[in-house]
C-alpha atoms as a PDB file:
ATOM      1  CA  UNK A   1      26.312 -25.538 -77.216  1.00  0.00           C
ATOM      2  CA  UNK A   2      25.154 -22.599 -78.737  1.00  0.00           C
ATOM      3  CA  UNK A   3      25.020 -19.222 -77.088  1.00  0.00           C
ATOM      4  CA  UNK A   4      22.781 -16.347 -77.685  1.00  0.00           C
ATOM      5  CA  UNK A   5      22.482 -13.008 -75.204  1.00  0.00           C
ATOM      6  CA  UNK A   6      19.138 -11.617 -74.363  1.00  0.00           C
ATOM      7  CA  UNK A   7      19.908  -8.029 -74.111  1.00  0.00           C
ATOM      8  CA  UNK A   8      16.993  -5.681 -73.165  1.00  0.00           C
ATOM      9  CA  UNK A   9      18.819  -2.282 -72.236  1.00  0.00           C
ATOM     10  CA  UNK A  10      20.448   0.488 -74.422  1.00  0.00           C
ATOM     11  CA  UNK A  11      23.914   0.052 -73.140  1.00  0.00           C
ATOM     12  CA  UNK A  12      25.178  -3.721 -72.441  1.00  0.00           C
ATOM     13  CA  UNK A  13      26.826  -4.550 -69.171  1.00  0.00           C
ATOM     14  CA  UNK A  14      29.460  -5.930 -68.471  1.00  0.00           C
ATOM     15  CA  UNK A  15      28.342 -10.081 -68.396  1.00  0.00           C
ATOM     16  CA  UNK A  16      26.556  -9.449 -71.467  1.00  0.00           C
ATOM     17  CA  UNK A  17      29.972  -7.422 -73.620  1.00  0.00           C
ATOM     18  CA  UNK A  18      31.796 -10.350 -72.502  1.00  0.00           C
ATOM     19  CA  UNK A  19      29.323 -13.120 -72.975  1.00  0.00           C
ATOM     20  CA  UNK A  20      28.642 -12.097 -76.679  1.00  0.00           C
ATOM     21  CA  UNK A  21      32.222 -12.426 -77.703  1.00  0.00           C
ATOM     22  CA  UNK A  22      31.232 -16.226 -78.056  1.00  0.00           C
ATOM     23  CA  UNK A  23      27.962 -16.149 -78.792  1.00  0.00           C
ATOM     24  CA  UNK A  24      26.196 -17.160 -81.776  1.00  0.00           C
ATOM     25  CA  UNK A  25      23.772 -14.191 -81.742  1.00  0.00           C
ATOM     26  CA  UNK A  26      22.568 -11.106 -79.403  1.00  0.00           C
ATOM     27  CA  UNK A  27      18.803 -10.849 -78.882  1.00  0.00           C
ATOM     28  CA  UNK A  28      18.583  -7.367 -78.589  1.00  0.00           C
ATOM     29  CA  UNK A  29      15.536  -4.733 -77.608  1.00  0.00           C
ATOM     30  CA  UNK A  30      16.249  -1.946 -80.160  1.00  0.00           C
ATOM     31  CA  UNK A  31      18.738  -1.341 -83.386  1.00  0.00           C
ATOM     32  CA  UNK A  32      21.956   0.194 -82.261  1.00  0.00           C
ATOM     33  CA  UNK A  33      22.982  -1.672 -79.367  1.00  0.00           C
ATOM     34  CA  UNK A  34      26.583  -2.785 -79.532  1.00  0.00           C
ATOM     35  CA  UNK A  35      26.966  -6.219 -79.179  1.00  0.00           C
ATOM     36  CA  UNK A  36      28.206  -8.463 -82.099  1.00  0.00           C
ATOM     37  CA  UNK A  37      25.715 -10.493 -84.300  1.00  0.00           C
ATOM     38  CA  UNK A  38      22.448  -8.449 -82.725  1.00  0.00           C
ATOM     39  CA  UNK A  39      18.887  -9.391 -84.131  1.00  0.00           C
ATOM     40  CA  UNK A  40      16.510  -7.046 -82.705  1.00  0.00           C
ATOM     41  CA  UNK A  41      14.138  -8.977 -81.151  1.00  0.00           C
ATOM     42  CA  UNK A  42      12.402  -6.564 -78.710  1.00  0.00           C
ATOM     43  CA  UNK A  43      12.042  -6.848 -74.851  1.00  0.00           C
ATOM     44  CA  UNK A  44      10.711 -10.207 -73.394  1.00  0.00           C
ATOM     45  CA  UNK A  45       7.432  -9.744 -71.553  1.00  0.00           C
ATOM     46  CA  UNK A  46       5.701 -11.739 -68.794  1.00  0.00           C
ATOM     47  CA  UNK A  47       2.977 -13.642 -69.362  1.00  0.00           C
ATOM     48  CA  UNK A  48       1.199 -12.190 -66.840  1.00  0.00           C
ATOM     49  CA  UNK A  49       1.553  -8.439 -68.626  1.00  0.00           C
ATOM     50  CA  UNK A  50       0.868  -9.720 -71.802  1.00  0.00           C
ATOM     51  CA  UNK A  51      -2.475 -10.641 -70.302  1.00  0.00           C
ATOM     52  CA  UNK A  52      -3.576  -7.328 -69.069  1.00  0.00           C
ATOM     53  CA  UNK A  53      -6.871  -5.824 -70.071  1.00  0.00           C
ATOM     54  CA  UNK A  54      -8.040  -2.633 -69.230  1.00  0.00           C
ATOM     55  CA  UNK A  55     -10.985  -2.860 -69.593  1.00  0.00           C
ATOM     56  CA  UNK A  56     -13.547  -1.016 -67.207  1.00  0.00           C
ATOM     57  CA  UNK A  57     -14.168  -4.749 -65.161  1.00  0.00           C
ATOM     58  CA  UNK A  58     -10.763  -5.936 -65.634  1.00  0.00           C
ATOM     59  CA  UNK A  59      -9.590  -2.517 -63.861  1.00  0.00           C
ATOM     60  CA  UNK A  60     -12.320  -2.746 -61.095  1.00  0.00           C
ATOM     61  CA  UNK A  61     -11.048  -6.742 -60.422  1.00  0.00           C
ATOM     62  CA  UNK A  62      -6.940  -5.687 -60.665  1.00  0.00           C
ATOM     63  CA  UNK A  63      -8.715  -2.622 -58.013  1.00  0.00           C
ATOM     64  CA  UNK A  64     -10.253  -5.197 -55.958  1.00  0.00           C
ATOM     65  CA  UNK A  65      -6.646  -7.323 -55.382  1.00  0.00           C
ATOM     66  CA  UNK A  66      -5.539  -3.945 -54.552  1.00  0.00           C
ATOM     67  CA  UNK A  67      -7.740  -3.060 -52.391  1.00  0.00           C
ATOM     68  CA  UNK A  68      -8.936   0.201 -53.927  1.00  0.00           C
ATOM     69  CA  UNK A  69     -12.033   1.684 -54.848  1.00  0.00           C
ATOM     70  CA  UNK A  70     -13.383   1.601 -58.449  1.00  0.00           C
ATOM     71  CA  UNK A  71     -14.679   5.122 -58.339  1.00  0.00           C
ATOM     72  CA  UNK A  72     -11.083   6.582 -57.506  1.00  0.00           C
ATOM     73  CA  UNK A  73      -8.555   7.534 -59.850  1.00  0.00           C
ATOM     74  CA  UNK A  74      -5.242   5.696 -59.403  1.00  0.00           C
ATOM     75  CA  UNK A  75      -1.891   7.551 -59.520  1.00  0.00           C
ATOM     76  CA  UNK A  76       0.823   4.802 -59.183  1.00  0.00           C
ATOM     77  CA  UNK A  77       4.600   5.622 -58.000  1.00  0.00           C
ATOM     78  CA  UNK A  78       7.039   3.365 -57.987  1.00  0.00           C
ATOM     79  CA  UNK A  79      10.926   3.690 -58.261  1.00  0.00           C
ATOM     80  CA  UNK A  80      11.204  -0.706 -58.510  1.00  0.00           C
ATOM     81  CA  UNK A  81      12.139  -3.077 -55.665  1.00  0.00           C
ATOM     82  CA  UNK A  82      14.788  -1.020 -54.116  1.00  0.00           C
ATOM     83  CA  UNK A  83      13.130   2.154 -55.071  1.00  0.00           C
ATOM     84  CA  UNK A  84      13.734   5.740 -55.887  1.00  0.00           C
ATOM     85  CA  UNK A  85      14.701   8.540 -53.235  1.00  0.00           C
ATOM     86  CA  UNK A  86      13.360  11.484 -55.515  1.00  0.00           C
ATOM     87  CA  UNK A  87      10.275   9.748 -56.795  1.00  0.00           C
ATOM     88  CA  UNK A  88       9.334   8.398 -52.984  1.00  0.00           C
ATOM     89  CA  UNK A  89       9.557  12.208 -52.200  1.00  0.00           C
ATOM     90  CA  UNK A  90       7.508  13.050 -55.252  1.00  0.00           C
ATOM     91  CA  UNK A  91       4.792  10.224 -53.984  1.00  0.00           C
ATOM     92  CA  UNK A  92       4.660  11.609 -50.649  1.00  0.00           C
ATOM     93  CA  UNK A  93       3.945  14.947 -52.227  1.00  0.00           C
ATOM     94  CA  UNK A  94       1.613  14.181 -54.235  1.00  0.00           C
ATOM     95  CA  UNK A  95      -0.776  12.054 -51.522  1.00  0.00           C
ATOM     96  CA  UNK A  96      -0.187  15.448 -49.276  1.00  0.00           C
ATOM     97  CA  UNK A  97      -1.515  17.710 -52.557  1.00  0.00           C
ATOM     98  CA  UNK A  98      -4.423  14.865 -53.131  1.00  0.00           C
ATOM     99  CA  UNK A  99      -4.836  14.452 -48.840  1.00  0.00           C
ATOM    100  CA  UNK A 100      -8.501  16.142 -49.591  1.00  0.00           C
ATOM    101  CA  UNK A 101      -9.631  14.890 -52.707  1.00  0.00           C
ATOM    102  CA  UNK A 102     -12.088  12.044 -52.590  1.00  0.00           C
ATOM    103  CA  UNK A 103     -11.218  11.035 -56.084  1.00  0.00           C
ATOM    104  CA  UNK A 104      -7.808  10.103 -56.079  1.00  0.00           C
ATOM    105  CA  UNK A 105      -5.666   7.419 -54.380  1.00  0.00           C
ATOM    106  CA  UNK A 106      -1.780   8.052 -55.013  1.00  0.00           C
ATOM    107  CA  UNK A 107      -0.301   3.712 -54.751  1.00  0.00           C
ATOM    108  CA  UNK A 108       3.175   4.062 -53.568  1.00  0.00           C
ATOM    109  CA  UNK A 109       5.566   1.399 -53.680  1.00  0.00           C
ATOM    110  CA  UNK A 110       8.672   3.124 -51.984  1.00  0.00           C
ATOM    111  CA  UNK A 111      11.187  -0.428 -52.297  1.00  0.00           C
ATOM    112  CA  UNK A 112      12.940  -1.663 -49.772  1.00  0.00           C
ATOM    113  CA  UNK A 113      15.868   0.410 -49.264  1.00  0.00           C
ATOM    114  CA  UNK A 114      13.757   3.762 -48.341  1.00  0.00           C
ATOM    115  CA  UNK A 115      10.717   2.101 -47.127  1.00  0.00           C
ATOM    116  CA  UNK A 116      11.364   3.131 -43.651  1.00  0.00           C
ATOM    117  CA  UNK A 117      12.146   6.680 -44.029  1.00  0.00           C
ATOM    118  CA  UNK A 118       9.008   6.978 -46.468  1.00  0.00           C
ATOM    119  CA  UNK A 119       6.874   5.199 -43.529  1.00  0.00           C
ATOM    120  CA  UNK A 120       8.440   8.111 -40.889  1.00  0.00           C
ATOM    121  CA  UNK A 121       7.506  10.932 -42.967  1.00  0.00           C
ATOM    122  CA  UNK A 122       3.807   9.709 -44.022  1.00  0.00           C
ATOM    123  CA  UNK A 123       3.116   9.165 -40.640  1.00  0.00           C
ATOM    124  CA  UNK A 124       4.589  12.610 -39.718  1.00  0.00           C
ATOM    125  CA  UNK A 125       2.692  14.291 -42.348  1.00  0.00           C
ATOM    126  CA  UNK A 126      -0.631  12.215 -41.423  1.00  0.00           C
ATOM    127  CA  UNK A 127      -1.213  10.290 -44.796  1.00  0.00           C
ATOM    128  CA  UNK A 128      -1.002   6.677 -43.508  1.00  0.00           C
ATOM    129  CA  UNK A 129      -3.376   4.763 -41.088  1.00  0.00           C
ATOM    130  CA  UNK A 130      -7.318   4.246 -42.603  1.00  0.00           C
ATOM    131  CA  UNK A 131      -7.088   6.972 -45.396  1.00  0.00           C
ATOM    132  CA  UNK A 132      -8.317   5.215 -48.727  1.00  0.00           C
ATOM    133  CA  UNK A 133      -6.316   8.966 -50.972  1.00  0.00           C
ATOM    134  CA  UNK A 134      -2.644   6.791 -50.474  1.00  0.00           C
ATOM    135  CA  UNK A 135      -1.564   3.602 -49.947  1.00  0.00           C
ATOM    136  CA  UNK A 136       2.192   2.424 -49.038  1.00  0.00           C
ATOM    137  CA  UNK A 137       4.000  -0.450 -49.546  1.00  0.00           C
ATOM    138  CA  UNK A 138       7.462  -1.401 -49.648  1.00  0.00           C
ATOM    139  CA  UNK A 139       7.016  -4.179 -52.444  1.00  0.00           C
ATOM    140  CA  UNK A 140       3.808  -4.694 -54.963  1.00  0.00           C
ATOM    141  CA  UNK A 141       4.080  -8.440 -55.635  1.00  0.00           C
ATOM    142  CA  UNK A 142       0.675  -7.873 -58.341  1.00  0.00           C
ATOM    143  CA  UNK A 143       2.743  -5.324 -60.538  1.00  0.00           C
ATOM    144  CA  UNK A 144       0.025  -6.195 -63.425  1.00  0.00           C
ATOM    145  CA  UNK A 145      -2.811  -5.193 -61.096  1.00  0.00           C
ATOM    146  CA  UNK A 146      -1.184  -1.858 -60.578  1.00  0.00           C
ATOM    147  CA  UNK A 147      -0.764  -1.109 -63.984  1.00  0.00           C
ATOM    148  CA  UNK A 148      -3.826  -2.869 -65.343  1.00  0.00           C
ATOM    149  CA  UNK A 149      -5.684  -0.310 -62.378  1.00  0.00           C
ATOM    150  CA  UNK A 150      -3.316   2.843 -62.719  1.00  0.00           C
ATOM    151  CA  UNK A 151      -4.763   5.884 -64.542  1.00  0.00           C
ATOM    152  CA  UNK A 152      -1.027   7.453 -64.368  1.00  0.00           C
ATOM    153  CA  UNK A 153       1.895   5.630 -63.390  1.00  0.00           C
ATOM    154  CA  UNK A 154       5.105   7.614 -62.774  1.00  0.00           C
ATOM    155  CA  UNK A 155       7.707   5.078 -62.510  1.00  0.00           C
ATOM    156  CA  UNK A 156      11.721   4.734 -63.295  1.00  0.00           C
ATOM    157  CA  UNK A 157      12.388   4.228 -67.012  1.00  0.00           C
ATOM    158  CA  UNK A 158      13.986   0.981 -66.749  1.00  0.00           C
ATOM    159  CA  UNK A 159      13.834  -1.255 -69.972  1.00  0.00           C
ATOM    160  CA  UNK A 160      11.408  -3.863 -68.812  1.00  0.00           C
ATOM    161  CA  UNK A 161       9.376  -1.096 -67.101  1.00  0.00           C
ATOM    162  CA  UNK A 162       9.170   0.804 -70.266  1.00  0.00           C
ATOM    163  CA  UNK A 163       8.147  -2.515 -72.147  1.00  0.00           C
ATOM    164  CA  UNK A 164       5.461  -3.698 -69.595  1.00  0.00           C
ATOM    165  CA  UNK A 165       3.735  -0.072 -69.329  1.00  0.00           C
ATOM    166  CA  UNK A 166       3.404  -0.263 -73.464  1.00  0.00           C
ATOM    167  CA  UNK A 167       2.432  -3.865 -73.752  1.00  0.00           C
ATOM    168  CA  UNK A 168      -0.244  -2.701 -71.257  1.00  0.00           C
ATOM    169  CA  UNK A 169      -0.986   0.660 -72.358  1.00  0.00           C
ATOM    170  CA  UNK A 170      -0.796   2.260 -68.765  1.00  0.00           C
ATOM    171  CA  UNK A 171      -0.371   6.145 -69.685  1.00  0.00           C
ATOM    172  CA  UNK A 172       3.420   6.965 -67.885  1.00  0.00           C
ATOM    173  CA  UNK A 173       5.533   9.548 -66.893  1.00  0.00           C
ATOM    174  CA  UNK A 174       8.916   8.011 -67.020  1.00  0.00           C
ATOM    175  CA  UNK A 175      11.856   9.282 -65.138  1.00  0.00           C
ATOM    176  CA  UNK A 176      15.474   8.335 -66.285  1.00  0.00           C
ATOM    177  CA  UNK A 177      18.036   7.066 -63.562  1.00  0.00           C
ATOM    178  CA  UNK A 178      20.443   9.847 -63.521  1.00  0.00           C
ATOM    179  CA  UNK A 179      24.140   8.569 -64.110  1.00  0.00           C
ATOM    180  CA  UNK A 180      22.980   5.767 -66.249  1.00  0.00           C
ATOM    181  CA  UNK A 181      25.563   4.691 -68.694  1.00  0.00           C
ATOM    182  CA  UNK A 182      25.834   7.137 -71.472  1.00  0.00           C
ATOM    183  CA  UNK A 183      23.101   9.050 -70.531  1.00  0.00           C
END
């Protein structure tokens, strides 16, 4: 039976290194990752980014699953399902520098593994309850809405994160895990 790696980050780990030593070919994402017999084949992509449209009504429907308002501008922060200490912090700054502005909602998905914490301090610092400016979760299960609706999103710059945001054109601020292999 034939064998052939899908390999979407820059550096392979560990399954995939030893995988490819008997595999017929390594789909990879870009040119210059090191596994043997690579044909760059770019990053798989849902379905369900692949059919993302931003337009103006698709943005005020993805808003509407989201429960926010179409006349607000959408800052979304995420740091992916186990999430980010340093970007929670960065969401929870933000919603406190946006508490007054009537324009902006700052969508937080703080993961699971900080979710509490991030819940203690936005109730200490007043941003949760009925206040349309920020909304937290600990998991977004309509990632598509969020960046079909987001106007920035400011997210981890995980392969498949990279690759949805660009399918979908979401304009990103990407923020590299620190320690990640080979920099």
């Amino acid at each position: 039976i034939p064998v052939v790696i899908v390999n979407v980050d820059a550096v392979p780990g560990l399954a995939n290194r030893l995988a490819a030593k008997v595999a017929l070919a390594s789909a990879v994402a870009t040119e210059g990752t090191e596994l043997p017999h690579p044909v760059v084949t770019g990053a798989p992509v849902r379905d369900e980014i692949l059919a993302v449209d931003r337009s103006k009504s698709s943005r005020e429907m993805a808003g509407k699953v989201l429960d926010i308002a179409s006349d607000r501008r959408v800052i979304a922060v995420t740091g992916g399902s186990l999430g980010a200490r340093r970007l929670n912090d960065l969401a929870l700054g933000l919603a406190a520098r946006f508490a007054q502005r009537q324009d902006v909602t700052v969508y937080h998905v703080a993961g699971a593994r900080d979710f509490d914490r991030v819940l203690a301090a936005a109730n200490e610092a007043g941003l949760t309850g009925d206040r349309p400016g920020y909304k937290l979760v600990a998991f977004e299960p309509h990632m598509p809405e969020l960046f079909a609706v987001a106007d920035l999103a400011v997210t981890r710059a995980g392969a498949m994160t990279v690759a949805e945001l660009s399918v979908i054109g979401t304009p990103s601020l990407l923020v590299p895990l620190p320690g990640a292999p080979r920099d």
